[in-house]
C-alpha atoms as a PDB file:
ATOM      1  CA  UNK A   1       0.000   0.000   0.000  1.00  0.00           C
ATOM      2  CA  UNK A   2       1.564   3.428  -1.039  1.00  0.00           C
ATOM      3  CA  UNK A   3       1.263   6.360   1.297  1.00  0.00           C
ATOM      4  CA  UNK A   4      -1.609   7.947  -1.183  1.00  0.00           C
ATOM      5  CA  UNK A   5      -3.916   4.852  -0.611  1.00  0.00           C
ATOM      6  CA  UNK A   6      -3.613   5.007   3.254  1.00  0.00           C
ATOM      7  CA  UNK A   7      -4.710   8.772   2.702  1.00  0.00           C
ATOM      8  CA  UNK A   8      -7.487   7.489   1.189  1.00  0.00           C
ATOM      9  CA  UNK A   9      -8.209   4.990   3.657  1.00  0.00           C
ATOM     10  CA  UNK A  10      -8.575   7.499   6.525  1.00  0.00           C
ATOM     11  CA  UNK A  11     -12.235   8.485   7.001  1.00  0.00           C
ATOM     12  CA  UNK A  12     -13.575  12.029   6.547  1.00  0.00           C
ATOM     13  CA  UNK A  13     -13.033  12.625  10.406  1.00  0.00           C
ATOM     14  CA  UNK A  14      -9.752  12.220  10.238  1.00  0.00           C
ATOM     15  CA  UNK A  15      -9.347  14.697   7.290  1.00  0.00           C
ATOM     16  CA  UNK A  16      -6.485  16.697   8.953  1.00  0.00           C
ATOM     17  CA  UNK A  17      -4.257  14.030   8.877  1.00  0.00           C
ATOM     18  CA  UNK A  18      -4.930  12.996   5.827  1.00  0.00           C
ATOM     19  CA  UNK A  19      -3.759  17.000   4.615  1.00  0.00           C
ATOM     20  CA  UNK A  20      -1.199  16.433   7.480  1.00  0.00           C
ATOM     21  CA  UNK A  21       0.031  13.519   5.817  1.00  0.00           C
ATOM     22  CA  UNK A  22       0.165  15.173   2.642  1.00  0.00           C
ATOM     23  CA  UNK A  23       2.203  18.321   3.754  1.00  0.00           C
ATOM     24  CA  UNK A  24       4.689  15.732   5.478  1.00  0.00           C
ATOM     25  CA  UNK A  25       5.542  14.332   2.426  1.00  0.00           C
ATOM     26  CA  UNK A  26       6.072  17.605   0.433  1.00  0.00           C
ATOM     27  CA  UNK A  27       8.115  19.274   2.839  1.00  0.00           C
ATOM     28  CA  UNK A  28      11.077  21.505   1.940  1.00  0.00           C
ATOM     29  CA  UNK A  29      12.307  22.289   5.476  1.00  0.00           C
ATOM     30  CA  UNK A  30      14.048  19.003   5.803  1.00  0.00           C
ATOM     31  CA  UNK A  31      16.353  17.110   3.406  1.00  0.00           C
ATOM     32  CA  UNK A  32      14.876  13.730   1.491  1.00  0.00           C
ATOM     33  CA  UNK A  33      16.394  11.586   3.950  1.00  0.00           C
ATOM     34  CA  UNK A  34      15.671  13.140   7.038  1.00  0.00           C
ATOM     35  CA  UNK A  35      12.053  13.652   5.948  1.00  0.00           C
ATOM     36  CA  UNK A  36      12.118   9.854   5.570  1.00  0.00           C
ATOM     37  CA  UNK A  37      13.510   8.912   8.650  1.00  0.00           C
ATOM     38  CA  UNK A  38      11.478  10.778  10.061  1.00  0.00           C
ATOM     39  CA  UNK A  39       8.567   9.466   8.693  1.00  0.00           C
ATOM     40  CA  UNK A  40       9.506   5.783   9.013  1.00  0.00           C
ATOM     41  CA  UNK A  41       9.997   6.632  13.044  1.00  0.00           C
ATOM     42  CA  UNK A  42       7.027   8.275  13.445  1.00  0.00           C
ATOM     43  CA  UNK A  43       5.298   5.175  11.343  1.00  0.00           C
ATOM     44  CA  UNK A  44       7.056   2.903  13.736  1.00  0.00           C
ATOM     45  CA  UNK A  45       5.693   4.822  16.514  1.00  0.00           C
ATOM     46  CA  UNK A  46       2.552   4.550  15.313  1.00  0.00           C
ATOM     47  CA  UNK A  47       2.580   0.719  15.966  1.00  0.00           C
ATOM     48  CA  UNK A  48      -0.313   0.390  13.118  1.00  0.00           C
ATOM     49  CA  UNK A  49       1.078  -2.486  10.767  1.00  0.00           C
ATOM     50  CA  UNK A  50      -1.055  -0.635   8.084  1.00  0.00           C
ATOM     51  CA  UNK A  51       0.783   2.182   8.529  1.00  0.00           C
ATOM     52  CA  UNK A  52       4.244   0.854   8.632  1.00  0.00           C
ATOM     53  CA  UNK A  53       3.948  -1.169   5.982  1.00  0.00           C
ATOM     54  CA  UNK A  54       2.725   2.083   3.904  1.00  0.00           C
ATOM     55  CA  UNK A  55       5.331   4.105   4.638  1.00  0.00           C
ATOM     56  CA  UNK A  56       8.292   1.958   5.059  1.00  0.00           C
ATOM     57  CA  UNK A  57       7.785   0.471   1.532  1.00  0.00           C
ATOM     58  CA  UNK A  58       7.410   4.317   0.130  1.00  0.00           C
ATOM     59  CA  UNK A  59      10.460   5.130   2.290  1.00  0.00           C
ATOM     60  CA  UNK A  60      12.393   2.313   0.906  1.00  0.00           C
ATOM     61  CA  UNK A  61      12.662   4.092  -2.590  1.00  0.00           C
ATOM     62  CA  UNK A  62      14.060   7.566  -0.856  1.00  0.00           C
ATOM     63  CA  UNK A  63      16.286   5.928   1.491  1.00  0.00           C
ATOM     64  CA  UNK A  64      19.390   3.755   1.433  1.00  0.00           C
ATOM     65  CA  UNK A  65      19.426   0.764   3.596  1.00  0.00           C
ATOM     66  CA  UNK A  66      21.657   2.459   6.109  1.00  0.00           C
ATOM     67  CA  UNK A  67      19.200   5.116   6.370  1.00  0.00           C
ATOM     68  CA  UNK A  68      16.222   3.070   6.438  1.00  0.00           C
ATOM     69  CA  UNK A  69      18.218   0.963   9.892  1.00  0.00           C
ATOM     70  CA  UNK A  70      18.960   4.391  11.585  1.00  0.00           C
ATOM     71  CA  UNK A  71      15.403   5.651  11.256  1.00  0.00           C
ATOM     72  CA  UNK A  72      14.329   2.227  12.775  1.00  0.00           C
ATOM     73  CA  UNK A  73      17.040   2.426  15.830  1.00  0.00           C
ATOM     74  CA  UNK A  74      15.860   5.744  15.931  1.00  0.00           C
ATOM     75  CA  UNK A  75      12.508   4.626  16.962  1.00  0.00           C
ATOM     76  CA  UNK A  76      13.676   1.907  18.920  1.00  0.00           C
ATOM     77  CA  UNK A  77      15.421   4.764  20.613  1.00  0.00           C
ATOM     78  CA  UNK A  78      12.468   7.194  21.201  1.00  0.00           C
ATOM     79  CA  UNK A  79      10.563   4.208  22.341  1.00  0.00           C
ATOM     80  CA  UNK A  80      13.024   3.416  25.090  1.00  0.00           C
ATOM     81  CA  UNK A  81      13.062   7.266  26.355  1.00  0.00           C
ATOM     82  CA  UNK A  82       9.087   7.440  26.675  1.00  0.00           C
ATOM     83  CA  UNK A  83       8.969   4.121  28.676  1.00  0.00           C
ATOM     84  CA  UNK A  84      12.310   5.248  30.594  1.00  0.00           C
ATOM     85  CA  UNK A  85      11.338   9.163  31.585  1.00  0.00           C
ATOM     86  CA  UNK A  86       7.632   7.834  32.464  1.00  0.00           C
ATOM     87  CA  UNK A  87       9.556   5.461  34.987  1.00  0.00           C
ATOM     88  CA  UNK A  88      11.723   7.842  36.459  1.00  0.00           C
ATOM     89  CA  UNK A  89       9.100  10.284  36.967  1.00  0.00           C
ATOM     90  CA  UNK A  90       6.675   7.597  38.518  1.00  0.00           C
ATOM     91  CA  UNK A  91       9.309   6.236  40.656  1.00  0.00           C
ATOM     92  CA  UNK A  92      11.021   9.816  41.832  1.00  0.00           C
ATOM     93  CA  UNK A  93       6.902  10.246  42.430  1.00  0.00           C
ATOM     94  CA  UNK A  94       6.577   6.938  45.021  1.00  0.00           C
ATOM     95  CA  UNK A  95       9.830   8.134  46.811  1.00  0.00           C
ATOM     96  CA  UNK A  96       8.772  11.790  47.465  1.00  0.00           C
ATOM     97  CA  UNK A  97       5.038  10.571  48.024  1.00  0.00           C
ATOM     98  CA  UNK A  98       4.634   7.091  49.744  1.00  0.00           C
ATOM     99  CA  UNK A  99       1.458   7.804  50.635  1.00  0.00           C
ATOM    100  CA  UNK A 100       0.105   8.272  46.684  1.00  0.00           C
ATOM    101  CA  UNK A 101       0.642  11.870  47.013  1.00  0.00           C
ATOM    102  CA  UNK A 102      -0.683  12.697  50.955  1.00  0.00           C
ATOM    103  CA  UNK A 103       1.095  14.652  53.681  1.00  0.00           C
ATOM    104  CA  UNK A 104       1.888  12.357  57.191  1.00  0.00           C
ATOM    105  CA  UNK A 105      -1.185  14.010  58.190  1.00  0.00           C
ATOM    106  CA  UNK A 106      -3.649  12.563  55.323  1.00  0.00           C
ATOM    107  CA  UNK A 107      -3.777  16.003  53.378  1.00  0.00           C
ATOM    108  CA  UNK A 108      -3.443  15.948  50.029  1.00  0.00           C
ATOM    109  CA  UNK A 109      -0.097  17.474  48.706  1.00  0.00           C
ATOM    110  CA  UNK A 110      -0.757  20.403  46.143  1.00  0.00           C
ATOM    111  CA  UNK A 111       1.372  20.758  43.254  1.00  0.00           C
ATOM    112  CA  UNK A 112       5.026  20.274  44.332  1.00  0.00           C
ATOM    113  CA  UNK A 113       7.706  22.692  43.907  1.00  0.00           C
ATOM    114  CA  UNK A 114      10.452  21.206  41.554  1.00  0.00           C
ATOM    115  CA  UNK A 115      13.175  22.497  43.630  1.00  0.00           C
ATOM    116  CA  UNK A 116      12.278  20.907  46.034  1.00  0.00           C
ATOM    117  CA  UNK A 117      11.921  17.893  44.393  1.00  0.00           C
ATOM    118  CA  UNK A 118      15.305  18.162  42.882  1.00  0.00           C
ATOM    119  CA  UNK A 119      16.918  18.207  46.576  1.00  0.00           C
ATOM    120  CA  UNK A 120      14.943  15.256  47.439  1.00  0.00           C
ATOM    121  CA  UNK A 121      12.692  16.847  49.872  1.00  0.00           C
ATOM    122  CA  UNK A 122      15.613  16.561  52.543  1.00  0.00           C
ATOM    123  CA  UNK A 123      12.759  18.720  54.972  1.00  0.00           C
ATOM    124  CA  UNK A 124      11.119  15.811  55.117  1.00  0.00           C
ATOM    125  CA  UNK A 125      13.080  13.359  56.123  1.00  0.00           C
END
């Protein structure tokens, strides 16, 4: 399936991306291959075989091999930060909060002041 018949594909709500889609692939702002890459990641991202398969097999005719690999790690890559940052904020979240966010006293804490956070909310402790 080219990228044109997966624009066709999309319903009429989803209208914007199919004139998202199209703008994507005319861009000037970024060279061929990074425009690819960044496609193919984003397609990857997208973890819709329909739309993989779409776009990687357009891509393949625009990128070389190498290219076409280092778009894929680069998603591999992007995949590993969103999993790894959500952890580290969840878990730097238990240690300041063991109580799911109350204060010793059962209030609920408001906000949080990142400074504080950073120090590891030694008035605490």
């Amino acid at each position: 399936m080219s990228i044109e018949a997966l624009k066709e594909k999309l319903p009429e709500y989803a209208r914007d991306q199919q004139l998202n889609l199209a703008a994507l692939v005319m861009d000037t702002l970024l060279s061929e291959q990074q425009r690819w890459g960044t496609l193919v990641a984003t397609a990857l991202a997208s973890r819709n075989r329909k739309v993989i398969a779409a776009i990687v097999d357009e891509a393949k005719e625009h990128l070389s091999p190498e290219a076409l690999e280092a778009a894929k790690a680069a998603a591999s890559i992007m995949a590993m930060n969103n999993i790894y940052f959500r952890f580290v904020h969840m878990a730097l979240r238990r240690a300041h909060y063991p109580r799911g966010g109350q204060e010793s006293d059962g209030r609920r804490r408001s906000g949080g002041d990142e400074e504080q956070l950073a120090a590891g909310d030694r008035h605490r402790r």
